[in-house]
C-alpha atoms as a PDB file:
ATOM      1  CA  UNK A   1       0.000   0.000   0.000  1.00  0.00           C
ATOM      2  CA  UNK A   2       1.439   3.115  -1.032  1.00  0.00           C
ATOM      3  CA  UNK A   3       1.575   5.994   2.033  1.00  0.00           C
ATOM      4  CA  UNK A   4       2.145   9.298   1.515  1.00  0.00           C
ATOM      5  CA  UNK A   5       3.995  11.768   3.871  1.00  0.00           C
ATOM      6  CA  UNK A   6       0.585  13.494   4.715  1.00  0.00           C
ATOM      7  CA  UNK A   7      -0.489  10.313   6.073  1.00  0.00           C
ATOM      8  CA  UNK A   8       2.299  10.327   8.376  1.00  0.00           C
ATOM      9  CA  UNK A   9       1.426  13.690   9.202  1.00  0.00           C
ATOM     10  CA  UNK A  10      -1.848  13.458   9.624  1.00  0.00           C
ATOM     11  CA  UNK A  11      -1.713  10.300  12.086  1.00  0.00           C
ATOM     12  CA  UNK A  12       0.719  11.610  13.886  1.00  0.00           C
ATOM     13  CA  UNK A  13      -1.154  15.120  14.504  1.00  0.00           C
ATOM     14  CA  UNK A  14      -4.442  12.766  15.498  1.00  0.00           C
ATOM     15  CA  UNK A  15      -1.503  11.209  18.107  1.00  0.00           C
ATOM     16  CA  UNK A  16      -1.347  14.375  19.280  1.00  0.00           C
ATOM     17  CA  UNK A  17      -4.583  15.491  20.077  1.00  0.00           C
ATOM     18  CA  UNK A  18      -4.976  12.031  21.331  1.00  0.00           C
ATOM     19  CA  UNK A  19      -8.100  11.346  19.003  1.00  0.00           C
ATOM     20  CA  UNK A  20      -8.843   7.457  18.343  1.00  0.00           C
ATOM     21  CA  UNK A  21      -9.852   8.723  14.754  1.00  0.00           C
ATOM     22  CA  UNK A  22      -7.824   9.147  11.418  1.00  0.00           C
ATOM     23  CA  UNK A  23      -7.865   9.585   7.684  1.00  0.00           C
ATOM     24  CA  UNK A  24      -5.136   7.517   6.503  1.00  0.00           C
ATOM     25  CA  UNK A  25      -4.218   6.950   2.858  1.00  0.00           C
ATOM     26  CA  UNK A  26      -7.964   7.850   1.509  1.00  0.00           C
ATOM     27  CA  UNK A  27      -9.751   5.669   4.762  1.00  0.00           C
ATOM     28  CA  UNK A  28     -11.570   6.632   8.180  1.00  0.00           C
ATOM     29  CA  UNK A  29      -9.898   4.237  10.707  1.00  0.00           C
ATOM     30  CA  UNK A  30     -10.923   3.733  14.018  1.00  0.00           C
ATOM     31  CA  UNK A  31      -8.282   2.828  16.505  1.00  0.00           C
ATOM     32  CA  UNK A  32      -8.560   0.703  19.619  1.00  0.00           C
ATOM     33  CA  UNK A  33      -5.307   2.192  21.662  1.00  0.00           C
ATOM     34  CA  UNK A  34      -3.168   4.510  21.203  1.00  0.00           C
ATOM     35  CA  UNK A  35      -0.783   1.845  20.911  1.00  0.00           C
ATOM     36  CA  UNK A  36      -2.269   0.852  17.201  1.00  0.00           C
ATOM     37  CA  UNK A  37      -1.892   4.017  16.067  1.00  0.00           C
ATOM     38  CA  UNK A  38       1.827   4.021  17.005  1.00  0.00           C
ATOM     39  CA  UNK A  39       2.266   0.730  15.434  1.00  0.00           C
ATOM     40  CA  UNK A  40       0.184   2.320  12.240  1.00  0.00           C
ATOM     41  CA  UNK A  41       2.925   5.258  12.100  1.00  0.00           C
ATOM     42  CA  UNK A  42       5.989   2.814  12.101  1.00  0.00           C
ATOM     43  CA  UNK A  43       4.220   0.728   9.219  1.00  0.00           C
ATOM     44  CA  UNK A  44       4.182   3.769   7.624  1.00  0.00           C
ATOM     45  CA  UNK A  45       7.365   5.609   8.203  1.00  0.00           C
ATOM     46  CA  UNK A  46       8.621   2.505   6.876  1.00  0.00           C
ATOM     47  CA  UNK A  47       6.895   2.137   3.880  1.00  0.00           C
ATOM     48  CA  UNK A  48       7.876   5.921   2.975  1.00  0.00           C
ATOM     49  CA  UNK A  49      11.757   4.960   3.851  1.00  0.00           C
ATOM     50  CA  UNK A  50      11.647   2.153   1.167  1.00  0.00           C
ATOM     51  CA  UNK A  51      12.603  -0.308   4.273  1.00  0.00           C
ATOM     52  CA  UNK A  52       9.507  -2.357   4.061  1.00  0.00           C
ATOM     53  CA  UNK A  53       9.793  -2.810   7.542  1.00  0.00           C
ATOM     54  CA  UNK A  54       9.235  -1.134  10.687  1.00  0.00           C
ATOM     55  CA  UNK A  55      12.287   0.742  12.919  1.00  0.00           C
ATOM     56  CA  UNK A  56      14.045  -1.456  15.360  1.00  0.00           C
ATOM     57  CA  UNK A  57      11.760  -4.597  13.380  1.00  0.00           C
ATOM     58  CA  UNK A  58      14.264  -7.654  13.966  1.00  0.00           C
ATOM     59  CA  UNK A  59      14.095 -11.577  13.915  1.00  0.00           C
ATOM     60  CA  UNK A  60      15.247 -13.170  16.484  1.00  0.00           C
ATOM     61  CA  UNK A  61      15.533 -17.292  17.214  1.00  0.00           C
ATOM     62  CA  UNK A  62      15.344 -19.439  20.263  1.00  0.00           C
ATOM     63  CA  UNK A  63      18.244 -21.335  21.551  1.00  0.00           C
ATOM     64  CA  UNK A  64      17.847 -24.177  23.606  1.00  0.00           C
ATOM     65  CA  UNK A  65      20.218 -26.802  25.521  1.00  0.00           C
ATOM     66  CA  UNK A  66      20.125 -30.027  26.228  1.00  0.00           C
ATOM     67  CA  UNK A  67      20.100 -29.064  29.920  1.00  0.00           C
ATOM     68  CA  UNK A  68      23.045 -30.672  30.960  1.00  0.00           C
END
């Protein structure tokens, strides 16, 4: 999905008047915390750096031993 940086903007001004209400990318979204709307901004900040994933995203594995 292509974001724009007046999406950004947008969400992050709706952050700041901490409303639970946006128009991102063309849509009225409803969000549930303020939480999701962070998590919204990072999808997009990302997709606008060309990244395709979010800041500090990493994979990371389990390790196990044998226990001894």
């Amino acid at each position: 999905m292509a974001f724009t940086q007046e999406d950004a903007d947008r969400l992050r001004a709706a952050i700041a008047k901490g409303v639970s209400h946006a128009r991102v990318n063309g849509e009225e979204l409803t969000f549930r915390s303020l939480a999701d709307m962070k998590e919204t901004l990072r999808l997009i900040e990302a997709d606008l750096s060309g990244t395709g994933a979010p800041p500090g995203f990493s994979v990371g594995y389990a390790r196990t031993t044998r226990g001894l």
